[in-house]
PDB file of N, CA and C in Angstrom:
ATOM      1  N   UNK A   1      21.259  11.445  -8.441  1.00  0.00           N
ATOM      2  CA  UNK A   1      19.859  11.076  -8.449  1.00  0.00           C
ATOM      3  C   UNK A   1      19.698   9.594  -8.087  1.00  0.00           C
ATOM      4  N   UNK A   2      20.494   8.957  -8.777  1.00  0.00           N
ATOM      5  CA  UNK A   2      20.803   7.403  -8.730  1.00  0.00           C
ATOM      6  C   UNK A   2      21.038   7.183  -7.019  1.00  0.00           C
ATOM      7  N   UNK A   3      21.703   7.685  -6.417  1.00  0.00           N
ATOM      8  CA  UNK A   3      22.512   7.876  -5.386  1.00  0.00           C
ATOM      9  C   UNK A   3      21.257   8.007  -4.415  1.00  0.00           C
ATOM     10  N   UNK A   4      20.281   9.191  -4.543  1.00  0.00           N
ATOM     11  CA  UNK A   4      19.622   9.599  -3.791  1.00  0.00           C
ATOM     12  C   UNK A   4      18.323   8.325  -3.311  1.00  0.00           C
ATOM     13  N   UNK A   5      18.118   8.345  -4.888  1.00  0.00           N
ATOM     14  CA  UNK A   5      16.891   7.149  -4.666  1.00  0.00           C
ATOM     15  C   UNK A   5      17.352   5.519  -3.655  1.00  0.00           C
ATOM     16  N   UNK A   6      18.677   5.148  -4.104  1.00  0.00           N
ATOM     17  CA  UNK A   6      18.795   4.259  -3.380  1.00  0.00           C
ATOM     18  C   UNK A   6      18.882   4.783  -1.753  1.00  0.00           C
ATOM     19  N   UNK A   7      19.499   5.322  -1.360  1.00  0.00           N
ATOM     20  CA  UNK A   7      19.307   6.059   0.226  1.00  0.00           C
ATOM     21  C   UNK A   7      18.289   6.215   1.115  1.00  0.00           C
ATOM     22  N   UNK A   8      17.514   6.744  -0.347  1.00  0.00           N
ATOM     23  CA  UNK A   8      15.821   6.664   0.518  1.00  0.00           C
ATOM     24  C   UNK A   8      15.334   5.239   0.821  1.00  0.00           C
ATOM     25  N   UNK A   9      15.385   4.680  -0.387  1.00  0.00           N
ATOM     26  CA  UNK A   9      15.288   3.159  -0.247  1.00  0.00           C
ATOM     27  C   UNK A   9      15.480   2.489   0.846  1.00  0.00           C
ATOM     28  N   UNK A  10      16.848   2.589   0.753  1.00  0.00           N
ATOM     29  CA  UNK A  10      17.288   2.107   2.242  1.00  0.00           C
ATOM     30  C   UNK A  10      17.070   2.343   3.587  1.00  0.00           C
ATOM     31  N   UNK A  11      16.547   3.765   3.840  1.00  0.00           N
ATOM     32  CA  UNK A  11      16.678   4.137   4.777  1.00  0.00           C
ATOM     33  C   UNK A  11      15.107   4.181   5.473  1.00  0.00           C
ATOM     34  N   UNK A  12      14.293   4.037   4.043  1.00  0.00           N
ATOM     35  CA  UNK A  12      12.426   3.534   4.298  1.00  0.00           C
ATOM     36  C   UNK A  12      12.093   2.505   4.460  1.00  0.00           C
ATOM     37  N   UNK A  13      12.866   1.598   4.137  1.00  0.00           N
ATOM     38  CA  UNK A  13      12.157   0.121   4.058  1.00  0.00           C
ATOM     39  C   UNK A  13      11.241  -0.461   5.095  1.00  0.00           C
ATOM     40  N   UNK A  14      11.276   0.136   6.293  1.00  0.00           N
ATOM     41  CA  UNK A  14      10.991  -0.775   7.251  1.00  0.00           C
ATOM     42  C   UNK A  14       9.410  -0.493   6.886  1.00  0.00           C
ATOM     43  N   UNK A  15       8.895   1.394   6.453  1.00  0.00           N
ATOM     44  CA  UNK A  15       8.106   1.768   6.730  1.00  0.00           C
ATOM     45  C   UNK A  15       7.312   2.041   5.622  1.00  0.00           C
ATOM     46  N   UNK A  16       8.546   1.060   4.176  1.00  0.00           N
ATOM     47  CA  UNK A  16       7.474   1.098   3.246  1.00  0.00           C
ATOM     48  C   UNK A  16       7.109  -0.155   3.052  1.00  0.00           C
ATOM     49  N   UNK A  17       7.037  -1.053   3.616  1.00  0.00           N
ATOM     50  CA  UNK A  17       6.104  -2.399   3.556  1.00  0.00           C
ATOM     51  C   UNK A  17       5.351  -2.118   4.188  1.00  0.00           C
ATOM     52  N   UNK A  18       5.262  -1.386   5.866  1.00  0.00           N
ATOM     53  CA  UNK A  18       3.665  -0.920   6.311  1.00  0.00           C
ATOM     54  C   UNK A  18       3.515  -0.109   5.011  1.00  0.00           C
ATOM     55  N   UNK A  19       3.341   0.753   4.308  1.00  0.00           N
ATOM     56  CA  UNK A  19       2.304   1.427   3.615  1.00  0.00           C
ATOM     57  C   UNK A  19       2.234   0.761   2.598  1.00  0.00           C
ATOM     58  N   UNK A  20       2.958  -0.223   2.186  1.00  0.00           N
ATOM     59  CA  UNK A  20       2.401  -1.550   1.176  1.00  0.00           C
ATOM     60  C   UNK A  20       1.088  -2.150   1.661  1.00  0.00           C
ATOM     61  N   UNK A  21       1.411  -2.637   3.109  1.00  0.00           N
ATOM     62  CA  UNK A  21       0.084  -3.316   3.458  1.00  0.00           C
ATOM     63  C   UNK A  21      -1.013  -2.096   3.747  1.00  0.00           C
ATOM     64  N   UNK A  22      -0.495  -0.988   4.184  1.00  0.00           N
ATOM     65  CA  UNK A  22      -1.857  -0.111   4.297  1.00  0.00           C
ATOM     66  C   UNK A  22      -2.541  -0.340   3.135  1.00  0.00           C
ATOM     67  N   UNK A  23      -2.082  -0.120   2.187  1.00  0.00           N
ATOM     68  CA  UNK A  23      -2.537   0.367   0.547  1.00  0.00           C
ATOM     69  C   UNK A  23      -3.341  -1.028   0.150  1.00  0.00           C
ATOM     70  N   UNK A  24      -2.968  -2.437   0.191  1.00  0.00           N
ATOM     71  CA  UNK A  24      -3.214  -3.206  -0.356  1.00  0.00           C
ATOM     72  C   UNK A  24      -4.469  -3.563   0.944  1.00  0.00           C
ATOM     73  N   UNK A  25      -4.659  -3.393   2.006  1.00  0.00           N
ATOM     74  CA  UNK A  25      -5.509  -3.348   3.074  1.00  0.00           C
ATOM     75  C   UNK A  25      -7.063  -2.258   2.435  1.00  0.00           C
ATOM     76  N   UNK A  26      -6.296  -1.265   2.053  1.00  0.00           N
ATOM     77  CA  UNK A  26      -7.633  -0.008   1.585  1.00  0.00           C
ATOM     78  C   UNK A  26      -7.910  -0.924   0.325  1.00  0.00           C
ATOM     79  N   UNK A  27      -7.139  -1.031  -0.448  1.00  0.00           N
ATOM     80  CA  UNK A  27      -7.679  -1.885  -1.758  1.00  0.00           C
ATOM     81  C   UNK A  27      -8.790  -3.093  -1.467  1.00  0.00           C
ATOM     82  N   UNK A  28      -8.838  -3.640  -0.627  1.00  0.00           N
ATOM     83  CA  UNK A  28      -9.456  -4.540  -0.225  1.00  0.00           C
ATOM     84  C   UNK A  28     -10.375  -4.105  -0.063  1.00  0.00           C
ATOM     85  N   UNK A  29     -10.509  -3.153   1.111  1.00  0.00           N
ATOM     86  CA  UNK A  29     -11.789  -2.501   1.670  1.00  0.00           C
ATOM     87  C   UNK A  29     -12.491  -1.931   0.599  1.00  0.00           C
ATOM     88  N   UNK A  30     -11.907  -1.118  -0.167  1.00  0.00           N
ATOM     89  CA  UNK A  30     -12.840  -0.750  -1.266  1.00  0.00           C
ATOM     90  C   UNK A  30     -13.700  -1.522  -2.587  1.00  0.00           C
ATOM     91  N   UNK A  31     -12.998  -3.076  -2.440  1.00  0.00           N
ATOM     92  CA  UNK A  31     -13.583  -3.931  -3.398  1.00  0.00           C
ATOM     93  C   UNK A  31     -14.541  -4.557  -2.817  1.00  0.00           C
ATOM     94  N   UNK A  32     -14.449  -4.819  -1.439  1.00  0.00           N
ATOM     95  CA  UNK A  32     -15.321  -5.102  -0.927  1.00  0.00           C
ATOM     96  C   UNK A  32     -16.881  -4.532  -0.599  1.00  0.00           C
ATOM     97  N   UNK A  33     -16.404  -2.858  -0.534  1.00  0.00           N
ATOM     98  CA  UNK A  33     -17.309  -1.938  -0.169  1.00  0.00           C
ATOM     99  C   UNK A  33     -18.751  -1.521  -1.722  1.00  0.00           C
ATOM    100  N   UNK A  34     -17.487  -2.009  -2.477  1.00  0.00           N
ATOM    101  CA  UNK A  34     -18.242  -2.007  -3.977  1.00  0.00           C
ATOM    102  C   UNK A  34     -19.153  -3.037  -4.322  1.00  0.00           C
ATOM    103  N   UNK A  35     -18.862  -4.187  -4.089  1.00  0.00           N
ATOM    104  CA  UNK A  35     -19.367  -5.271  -4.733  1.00  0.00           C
ATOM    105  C   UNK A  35     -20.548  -5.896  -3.305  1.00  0.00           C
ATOM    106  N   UNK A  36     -20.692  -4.923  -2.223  1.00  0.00           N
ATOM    107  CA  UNK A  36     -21.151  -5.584  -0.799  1.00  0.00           C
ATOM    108  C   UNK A  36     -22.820  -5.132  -1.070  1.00  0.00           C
ATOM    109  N   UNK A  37     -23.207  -4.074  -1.786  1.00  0.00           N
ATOM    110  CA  UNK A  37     -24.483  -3.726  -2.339  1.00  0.00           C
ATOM    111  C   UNK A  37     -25.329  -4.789  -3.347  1.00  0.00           C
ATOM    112  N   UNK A  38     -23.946  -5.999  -4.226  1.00  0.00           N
ATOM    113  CA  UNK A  38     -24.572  -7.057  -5.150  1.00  0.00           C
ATOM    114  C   UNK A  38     -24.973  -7.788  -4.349  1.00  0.00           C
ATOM    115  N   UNK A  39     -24.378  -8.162  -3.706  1.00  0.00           N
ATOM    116  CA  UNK A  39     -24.426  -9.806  -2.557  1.00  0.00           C
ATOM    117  C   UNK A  39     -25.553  -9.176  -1.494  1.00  0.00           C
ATOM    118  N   UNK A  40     -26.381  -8.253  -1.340  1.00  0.00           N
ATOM    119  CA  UNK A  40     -27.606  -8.075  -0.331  1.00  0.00           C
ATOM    120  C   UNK A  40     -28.379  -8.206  -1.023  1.00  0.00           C
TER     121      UNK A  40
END
């Protein structure tokens, strides 16, 4: 199991920092999208 998880690890990395920034990109958008109805 130990074994497995690191493998994946390794073998995703490139393509889990893009879906880091996707994620932290949507996070944005949605705080923005929330709070964009106060500020009009």
């Amino acid at each position: 199991m130990k074994f497995d998880l690191k493998s994946v690890l390794v073998r995703s990395s490139g393509t889990l920092a893009q879906d880091a920034a996707g994620l932290a990109s949507l996070i944005v958008m949605l705080v923005i999208g929330l709070h964009l109805p106060g500020l009009l």
